[in-house]
Protein backbone atom coordinates (compact mmCIF):
# COMPACT_ATOMS: atom_id res chain seq x y z
CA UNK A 1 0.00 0.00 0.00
CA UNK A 2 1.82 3.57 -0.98
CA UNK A 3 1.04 7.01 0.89
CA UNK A 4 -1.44 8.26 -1.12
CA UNK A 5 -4.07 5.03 -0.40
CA UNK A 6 -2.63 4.84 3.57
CA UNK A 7 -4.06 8.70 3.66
CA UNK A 8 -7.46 8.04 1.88
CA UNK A 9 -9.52 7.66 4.22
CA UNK A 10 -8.21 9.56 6.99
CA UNK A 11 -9.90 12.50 8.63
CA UNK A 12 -7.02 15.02 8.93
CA UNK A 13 -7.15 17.72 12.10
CA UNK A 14 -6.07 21.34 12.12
CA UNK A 15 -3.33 22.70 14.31
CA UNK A 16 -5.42 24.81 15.66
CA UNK A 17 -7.40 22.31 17.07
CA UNK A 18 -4.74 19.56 18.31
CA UNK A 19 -3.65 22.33 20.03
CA UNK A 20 -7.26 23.37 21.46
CA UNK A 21 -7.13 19.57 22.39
CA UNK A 22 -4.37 19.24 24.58
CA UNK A 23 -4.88 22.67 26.18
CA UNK A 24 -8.02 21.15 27.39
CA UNK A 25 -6.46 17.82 28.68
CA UNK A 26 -4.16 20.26 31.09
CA UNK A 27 -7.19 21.95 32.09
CA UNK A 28 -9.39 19.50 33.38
CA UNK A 29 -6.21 17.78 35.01
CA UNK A 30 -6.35 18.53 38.66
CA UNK A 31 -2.88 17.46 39.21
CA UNK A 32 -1.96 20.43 36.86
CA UNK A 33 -3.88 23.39 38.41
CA UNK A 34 -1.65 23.52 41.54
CA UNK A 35 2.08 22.38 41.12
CA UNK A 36 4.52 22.46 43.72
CA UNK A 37 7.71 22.58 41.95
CA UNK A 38 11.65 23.40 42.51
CA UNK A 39 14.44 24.08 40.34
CA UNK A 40 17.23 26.55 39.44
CA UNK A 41 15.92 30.61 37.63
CA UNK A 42 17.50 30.74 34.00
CA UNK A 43 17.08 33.41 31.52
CA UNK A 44 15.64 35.64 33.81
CA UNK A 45 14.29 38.85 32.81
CA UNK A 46 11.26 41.21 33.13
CA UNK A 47 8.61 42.83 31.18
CA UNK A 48 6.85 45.35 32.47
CA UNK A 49 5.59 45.05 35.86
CA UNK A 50 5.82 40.77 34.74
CA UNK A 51 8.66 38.45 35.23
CA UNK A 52 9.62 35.40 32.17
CA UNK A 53 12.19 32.90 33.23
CA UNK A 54 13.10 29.02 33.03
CA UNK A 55 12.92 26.55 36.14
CA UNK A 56 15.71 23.81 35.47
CA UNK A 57 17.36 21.16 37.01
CA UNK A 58 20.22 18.15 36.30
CA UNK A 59 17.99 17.08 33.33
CA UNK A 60 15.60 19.10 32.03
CA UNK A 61 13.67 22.45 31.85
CA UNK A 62 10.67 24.23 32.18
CA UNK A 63 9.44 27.90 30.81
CA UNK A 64 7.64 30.16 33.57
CA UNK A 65 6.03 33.20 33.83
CA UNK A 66 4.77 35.74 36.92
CA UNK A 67 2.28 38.03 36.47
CA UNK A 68 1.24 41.19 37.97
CA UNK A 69 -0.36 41.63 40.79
CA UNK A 70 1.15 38.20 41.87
CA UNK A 71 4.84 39.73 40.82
CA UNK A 72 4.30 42.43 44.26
CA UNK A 73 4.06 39.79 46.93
CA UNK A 74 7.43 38.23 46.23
CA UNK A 75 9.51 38.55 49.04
CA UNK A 76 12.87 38.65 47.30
CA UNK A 77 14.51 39.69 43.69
CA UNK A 78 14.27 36.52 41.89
CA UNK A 79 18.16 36.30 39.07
CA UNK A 80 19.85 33.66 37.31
CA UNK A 81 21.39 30.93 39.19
CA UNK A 82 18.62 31.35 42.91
CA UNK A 83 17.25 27.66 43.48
CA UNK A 84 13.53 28.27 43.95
CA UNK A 85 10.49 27.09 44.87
CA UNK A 86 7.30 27.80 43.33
CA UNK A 87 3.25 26.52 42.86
CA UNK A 88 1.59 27.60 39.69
CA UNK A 89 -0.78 25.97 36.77
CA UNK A 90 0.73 24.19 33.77
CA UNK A 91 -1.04 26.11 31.03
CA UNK A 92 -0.67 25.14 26.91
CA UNK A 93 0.34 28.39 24.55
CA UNK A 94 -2.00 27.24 21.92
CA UNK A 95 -0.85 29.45 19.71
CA UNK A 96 2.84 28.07 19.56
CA UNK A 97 1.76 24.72 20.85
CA UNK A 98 4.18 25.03 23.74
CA UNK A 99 3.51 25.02 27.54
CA UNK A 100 4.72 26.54 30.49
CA UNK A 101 4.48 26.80 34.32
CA UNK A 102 2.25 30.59 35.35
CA UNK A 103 3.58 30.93 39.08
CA UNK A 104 1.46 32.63 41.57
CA UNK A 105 3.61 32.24 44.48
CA UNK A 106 7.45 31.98 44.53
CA UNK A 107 10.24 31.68 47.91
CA UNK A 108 13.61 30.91 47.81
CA UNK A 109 15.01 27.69 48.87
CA UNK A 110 15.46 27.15 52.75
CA UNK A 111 12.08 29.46 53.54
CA UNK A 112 9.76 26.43 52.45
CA UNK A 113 5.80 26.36 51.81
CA UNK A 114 5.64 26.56 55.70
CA UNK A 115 6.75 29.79 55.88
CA UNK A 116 5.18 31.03 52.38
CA UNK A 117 2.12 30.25 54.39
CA UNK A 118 2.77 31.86 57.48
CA UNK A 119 3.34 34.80 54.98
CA UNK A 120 0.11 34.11 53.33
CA UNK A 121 -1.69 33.86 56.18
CA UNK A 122 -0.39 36.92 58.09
CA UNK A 123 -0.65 39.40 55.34
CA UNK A 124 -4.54 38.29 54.89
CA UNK A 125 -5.32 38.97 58.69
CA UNK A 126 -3.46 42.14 58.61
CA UNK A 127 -5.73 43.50 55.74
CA UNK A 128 -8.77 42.12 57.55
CA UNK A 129 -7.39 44.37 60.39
CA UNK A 130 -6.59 41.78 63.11
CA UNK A 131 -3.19 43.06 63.95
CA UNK A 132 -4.69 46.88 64.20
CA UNK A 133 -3.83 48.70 67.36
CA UNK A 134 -7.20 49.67 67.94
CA UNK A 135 -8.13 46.36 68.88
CA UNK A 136 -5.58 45.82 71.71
CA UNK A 137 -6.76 45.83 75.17
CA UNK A 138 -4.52 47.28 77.88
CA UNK A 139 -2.46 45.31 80.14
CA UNK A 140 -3.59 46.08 83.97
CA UNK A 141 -1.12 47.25 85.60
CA UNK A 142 -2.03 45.11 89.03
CA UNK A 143 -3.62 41.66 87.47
CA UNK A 144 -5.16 39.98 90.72
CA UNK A 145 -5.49 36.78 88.28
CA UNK A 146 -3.57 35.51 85.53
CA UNK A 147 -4.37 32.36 83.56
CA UNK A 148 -1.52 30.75 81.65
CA UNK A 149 -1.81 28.25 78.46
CA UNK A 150 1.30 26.53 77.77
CA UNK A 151 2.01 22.68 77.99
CA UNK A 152 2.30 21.70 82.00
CA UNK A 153 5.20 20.36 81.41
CA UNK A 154 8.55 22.15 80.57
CA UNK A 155 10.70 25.31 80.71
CA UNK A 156 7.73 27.91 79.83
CA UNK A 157 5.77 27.33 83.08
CA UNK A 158 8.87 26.48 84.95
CA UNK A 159 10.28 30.52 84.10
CA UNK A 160 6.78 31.86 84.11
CA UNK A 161 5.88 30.33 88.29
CA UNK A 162 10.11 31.19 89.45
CA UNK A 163 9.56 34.80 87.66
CA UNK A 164 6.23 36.11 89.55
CA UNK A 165 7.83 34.27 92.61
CA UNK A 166 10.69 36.40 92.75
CA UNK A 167 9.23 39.56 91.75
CA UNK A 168 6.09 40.59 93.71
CA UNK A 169 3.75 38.41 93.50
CA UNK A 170 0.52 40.10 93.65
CA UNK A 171 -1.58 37.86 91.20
CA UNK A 172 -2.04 34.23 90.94
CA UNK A 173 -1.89 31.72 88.51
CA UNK A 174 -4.41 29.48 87.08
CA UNK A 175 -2.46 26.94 84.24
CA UNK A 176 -4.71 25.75 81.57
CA UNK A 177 -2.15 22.52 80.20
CA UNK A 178 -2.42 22.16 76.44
CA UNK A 179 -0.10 20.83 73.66
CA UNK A 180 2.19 23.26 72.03
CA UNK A 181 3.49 21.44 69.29
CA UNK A 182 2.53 19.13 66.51
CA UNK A 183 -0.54 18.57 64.20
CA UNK A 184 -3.43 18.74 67.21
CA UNK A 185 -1.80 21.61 69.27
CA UNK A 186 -3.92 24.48 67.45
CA UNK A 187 -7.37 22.82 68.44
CA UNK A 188 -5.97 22.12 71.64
CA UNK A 189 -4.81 25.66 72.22
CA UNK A 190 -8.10 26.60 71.14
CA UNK A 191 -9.48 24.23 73.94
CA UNK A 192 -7.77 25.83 76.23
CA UNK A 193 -8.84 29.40 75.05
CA UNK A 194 -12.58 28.72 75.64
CA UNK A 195 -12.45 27.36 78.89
CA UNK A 196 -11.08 30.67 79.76
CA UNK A 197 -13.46 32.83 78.08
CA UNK A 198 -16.45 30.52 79.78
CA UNK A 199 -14.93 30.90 83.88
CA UNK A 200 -14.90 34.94 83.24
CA UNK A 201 -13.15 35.28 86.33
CA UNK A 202 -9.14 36.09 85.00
CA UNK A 203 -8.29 39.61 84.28
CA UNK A 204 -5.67 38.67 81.35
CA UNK A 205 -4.03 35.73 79.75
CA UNK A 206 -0.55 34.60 79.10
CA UNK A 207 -0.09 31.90 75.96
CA UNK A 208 3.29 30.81 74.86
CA UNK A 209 5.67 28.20 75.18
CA UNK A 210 9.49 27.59 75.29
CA UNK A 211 11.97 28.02 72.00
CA UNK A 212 12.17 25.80 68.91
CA UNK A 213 12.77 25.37 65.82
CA UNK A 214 9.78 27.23 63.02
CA UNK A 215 8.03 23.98 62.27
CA UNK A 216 7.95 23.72 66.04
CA UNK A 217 6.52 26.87 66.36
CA UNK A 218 3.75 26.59 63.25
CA UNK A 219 1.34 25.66 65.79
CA UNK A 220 0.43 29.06 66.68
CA UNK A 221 0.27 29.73 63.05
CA UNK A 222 -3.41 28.74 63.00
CA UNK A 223 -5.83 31.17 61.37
CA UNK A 224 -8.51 29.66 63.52
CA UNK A 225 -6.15 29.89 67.17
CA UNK A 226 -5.55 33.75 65.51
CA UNK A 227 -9.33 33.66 65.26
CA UNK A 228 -9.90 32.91 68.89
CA UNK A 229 -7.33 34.73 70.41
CA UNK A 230 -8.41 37.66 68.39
CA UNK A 231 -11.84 37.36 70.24
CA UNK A 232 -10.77 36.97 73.77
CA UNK A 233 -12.77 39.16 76.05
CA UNK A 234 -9.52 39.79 78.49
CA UNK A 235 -6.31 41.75 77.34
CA UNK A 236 -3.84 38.60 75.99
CA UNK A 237 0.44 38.19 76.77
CA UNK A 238 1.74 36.26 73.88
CA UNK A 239 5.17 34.46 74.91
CA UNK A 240 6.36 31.87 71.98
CA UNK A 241 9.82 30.82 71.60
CA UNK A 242 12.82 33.86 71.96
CA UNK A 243 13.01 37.21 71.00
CA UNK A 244 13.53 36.72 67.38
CA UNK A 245 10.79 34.33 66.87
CA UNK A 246 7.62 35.85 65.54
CA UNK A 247 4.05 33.86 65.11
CA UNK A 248 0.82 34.90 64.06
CA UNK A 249 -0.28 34.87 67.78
CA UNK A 250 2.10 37.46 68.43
CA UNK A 251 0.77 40.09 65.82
CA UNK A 252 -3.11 39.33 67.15
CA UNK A 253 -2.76 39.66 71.02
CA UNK A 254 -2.65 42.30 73.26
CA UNK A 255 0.76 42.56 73.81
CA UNK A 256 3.81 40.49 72.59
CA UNK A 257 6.34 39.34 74.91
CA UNK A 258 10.12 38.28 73.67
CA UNK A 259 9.78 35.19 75.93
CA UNK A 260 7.61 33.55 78.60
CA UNK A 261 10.08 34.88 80.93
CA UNK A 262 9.58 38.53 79.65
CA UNK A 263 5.70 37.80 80.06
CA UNK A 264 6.22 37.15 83.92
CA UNK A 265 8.35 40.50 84.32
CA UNK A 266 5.42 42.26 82.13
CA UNK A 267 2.66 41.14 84.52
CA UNK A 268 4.74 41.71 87.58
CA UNK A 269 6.62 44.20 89.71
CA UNK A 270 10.04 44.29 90.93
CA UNK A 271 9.88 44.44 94.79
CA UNK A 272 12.54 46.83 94.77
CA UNK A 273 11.36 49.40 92.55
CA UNK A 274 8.22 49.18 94.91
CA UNK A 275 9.65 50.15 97.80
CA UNK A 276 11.69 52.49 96.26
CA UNK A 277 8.52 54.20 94.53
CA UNK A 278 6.87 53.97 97.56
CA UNK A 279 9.32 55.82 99.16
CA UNK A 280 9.65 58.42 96.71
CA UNK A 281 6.04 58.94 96.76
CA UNK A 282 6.43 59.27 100.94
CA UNK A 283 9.28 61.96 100.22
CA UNK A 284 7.40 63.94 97.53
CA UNK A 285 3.70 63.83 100.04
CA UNK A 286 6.54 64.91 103.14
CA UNK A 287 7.50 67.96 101.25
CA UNK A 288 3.95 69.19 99.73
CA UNK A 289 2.32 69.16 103.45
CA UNK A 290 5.15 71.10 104.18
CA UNK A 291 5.20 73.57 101.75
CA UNK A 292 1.13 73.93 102.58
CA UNK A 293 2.01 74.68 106.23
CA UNK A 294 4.33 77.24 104.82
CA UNK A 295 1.63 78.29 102.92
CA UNK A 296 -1.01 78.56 105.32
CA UNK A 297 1.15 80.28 107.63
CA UNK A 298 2.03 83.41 105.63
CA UNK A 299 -1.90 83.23 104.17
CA UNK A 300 -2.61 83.60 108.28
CA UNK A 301 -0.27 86.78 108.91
CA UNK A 302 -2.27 88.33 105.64
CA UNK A 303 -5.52 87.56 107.02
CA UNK A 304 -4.81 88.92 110.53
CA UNK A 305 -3.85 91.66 108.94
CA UNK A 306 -6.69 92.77 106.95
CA UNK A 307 -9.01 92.01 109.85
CA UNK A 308 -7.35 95.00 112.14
CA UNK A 309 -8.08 97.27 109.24
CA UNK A 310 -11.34 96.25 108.68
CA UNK A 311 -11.74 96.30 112.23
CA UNK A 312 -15.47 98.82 113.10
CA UNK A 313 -13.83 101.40 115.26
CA UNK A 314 -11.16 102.15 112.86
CA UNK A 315 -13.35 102.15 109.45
CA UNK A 316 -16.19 105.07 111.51
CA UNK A 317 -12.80 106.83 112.55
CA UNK A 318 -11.63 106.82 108.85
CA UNK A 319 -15.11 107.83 107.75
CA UNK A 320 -15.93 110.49 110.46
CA UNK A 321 -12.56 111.99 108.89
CA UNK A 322 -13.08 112.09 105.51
CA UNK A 323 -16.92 113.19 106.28
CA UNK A 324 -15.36 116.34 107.92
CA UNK A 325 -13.09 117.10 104.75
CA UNK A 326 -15.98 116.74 102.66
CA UNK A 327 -18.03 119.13 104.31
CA UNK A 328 -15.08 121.52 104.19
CA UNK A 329 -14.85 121.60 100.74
CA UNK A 330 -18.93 121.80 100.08
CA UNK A 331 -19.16 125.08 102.33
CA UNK A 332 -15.84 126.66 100.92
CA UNK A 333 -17.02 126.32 97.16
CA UNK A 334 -20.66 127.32 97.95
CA UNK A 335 -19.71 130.28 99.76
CA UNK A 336 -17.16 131.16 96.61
CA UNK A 337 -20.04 130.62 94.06
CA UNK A 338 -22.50 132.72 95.67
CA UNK A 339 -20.57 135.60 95.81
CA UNK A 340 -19.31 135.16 92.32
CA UNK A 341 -23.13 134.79 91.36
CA UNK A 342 -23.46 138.52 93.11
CA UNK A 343 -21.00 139.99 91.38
CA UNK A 344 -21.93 139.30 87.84
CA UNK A 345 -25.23 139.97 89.25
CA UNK A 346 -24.16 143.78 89.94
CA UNK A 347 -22.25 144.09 86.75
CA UNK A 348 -25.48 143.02 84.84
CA UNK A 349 -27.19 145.29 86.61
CA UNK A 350 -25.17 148.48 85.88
CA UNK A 351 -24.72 147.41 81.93
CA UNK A 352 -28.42 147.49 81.05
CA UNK A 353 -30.03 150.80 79.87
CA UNK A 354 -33.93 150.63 79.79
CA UNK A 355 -34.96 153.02 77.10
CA UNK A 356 -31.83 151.76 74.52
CA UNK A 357 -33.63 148.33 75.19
CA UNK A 358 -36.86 149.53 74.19
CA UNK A 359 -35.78 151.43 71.01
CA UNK A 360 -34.37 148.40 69.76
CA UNK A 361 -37.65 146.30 70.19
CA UNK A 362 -39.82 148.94 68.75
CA UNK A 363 -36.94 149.25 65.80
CA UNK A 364 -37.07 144.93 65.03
CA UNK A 365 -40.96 144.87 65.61
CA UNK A 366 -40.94 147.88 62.29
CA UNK A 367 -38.48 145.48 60.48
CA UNK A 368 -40.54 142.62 61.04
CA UNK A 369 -43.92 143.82 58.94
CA UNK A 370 -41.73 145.19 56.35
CA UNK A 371 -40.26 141.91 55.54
CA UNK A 372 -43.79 140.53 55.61
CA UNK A 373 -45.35 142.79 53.00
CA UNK A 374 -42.52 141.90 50.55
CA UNK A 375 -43.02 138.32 51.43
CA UNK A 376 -46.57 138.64 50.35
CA UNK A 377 -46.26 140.28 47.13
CA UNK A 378 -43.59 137.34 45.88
CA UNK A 379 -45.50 134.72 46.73
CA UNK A 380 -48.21 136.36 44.60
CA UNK A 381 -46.18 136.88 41.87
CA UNK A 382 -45.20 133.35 41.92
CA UNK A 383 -48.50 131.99 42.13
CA UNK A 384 -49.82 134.04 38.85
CA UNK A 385 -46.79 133.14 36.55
CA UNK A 386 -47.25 129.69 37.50
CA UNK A 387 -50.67 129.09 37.24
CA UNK A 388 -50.01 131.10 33.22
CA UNK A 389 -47.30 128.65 32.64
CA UNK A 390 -50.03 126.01 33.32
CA UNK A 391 -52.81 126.85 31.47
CA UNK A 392 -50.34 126.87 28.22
CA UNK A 393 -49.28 123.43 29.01
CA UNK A 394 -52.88 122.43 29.00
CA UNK A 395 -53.87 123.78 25.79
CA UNK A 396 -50.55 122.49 23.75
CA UNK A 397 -51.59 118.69 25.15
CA UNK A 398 -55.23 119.69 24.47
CA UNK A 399 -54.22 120.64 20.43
CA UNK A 400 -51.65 117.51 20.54
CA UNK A 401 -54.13 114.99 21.54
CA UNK A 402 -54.49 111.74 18.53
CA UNK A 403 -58.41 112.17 19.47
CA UNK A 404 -59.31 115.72 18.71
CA UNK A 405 -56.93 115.60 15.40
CA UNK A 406 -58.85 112.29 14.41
CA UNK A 407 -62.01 114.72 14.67
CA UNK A 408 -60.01 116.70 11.60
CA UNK A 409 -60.55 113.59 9.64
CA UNK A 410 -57.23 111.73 10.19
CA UNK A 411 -57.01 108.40 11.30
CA UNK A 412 -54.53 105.69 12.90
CA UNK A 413 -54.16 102.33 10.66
CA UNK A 414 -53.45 99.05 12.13
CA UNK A 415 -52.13 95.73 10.29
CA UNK A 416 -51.58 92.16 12.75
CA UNK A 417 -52.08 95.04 15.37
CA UNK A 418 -49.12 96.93 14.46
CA UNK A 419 -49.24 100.88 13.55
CA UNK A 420 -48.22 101.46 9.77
CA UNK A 421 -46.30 104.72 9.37
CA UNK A 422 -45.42 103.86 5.51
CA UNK A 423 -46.76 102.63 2.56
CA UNK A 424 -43.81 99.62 2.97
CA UNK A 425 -45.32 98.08 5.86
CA UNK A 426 -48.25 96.94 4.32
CA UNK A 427 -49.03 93.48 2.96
CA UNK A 428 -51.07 93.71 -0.34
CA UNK A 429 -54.51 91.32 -0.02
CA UNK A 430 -54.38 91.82 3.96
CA UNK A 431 -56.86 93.59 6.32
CA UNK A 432 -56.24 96.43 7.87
CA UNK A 433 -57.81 98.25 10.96
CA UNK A 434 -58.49 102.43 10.88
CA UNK A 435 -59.14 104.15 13.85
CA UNK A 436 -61.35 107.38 13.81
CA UNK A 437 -62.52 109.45 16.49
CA UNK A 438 -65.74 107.64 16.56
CA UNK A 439 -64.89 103.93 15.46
CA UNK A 440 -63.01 101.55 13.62
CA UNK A 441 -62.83 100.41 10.10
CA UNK A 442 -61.71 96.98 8.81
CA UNK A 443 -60.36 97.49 5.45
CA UNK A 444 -59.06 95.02 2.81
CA UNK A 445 -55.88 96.56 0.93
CA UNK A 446 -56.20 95.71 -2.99
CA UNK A 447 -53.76 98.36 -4.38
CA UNK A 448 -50.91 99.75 -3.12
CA UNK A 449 -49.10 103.43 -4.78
CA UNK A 450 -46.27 104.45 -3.64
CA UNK A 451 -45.78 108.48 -3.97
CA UNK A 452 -42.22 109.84 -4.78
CA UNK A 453 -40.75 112.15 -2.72
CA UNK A 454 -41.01 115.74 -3.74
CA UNK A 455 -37.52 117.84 -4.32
């Protein structure tokens, strides 16, 4: 059999859709939508605000591709050469019938999924607002009692009974034993939590344990132990591991101690700096009750001395004094005015001659009716030119009035109730409206002439 019969009776595909094919085999492949994968970055470079690379090892290759907004939560600047872990979907380019690896998270080597989670997890409960300072309860100062949750065994509780102990131990401690490590320590932590919440008689909480390693830690990297921490009704002390070991427990409660020792010395007070406060605070009451004897003392001498001058015998004594001065003065300046008052009385007197006085009235009383006769005749004057000036008005509006020249036989014409001045403003085969002085005429307009104007 040659080519041509092999190929007969085959039904031949497109590209196109071989390619269509296979990119829906990867997609209904569930082992293909979330690959865990590690390998070496080659080719590295960027595009944009996305990131193209190849993920290698010993044998063989792999093409992969970040895009934005996934490219902002990397935690590192991936280059050639970094080992690297990442999870992604195998996706088919169907246009180039190629496939590659679309990573949505990426660490280096050594950090691990563990901690990409811890990541994961602690930057969604910080946007949901968990960590926000407004939700932290303050620490009381005195706690009359503390309960503790941390395994009953071991160095945490050990540090955390030898610490109060020591100190000043004002509160006491209830232990609520749960495991702090391993796949069942978050539900038992959360256990431990609600039996807490339910007494209602502790007025905070300390929950921790002693160092270890991260994985030993993860435990407290629960979202649902962040959950019900987050909701305690009592101010929480987280205490896990040593100072440079962080948890998710840590960014939800109250207040973070560095270690379960540090949460003791938090809660507690140092008998010496008691005594020594206590003290001070005897020293600093010692000196303000006596500067307020001081106080009082001179605030006496004043007061003794404003009664004795407002003492009764001495204030009539001061008054009887000044009443004399006063009377002084009033009969010294009456007795001045009075005989000032004569004097200009006398000179008053001698000034005035009776019959110049009277010569003077008779002369103003003459001057008077003059004035009143000319007065007279201008306001008559007045009176006649206006009322002339008036009737002339009344006879030009009389002679201009439209009415009595209509009587002349002139009229007023109207067309569409507008007043036509010239022949121009009329439309030919229209009515027209003429007023008279007795009527009006309705008119149709059949000719129209036009006269020239006259040199």
């Amino acid at each position: 059999m040659n080519n041509n019969e092999y190929f007969k009776n085959v039904r031949f595909l497109t590209v196109s859709a071989l390619n269509r094919y296979i990119n829906y085999k990867f997609e209904i492949d569930e082992h293909l939508k979330e690959v865990y994968l590690q390998g070496e970055i080659s080719n590295f470079k960027r595009s944009g605000k996305h990131m193209y690379f190849s993920i290698k090892d010993e044998y063989s290759e792999i093409s992969a591709m970040i895009f934005y907004p996934y490219t902002e939560n990397l935690q590192f600047n991936p280059s050639d050469g970094m080992v690297v872990q990442v999870m992604g979907a195998v996706k088919v380019y169907e246009k180039r019938g190629t496939y590659s690896i679309v990573v949505k998270k990426m660490v280096q080597e050594g950090i691990g999924k563990l901690y990409q989670d811890f990541l994961d997890l602690k930057e969604k409960l910080q946007k949901e607002g968990l960590f926000d300072i407004k939700h932290k309860m303050p620490i009381p100062k005195y706690p009359k009692k503390i309960a503790v949750i941390t395994a009953a065994t071991g160095d945490a509780i050990h540090d955390i009974i030898s610490t109060f102990e020591r100190r000043l131990p004002l509160a006491s401690l209830t232990l609520f034993p749960a495991l702090v490590q391993g796949a069942d320590a978050p539900r038992d932590l959360i256990r431990a939590l609600k039996e807490v919440y339910e007494k209602n008689e502790f007025d905070c909480l300390i929950i921790g344990r002693g160092g270890g390693s991260f994985e030993d830690l993860s435990c407290f990297n629960d979202e649902k132990l962040a959950r019900t921490l987050f909701a305690s009704p009592i101010p929480t002390v987280s205490a896990i591991g040593h100072e440079a070991d962080f948890t998710i427990c840590d960014f939800v409660s109250s207040l973070r101690a560095p270690t379960p020792t540090g949460a003791a010395m938090l809660l507690t007070k140092n008998k010496e700096d008691i005594i020594q406060n206590i003290e001070l605070e005897a020293s600093r009451i010692e000196r303000n009750f006596k500067y307020r004897i001081q106080y009082f003392e001179k605030q006496l001498v004043v007061i003794e001395k404003n009664l004795n001058q407002l003492s009764p015998k001495m204030k009539i004594e001061n008054n009887l004094h000044l009443l004399s001065q006063y009377q002084y003065r009033i009969n010294t300046n009456f007795l001045n005015k009075i005989n000032k008052l004569e004097h200009q009385v006398n000179v008053i007197t001698k000034s005035i001659d009776g019959k110049i006085i009277l010569g003077r009235v008779d002369k103003s009383i003459e001057d008077v009716k003059h004035y009143e006769t000319i007065l007279k005749q201008k306001i008559k004057h007045t009176y006649d030119q206006n009322n002339l000036t008036l009737v002339n008005i009344i006879d030009r509006l009389t002679n201009l009035n439209p009415l009595n020249i209509m009587k002349k036989g002139y009229g007023i014409i109207y067309q569409n109730n507008n007043v036509i001045d010239k022949v121009e403003k009329v439309n030919l085969n229209e009515n027209i409206d003429i007023r008279l002085s007795d009527g009006m005429i309705n008119a149709l307009v059949i000719d129209i002439k036009k006269m020239k104007n006259e040199e």
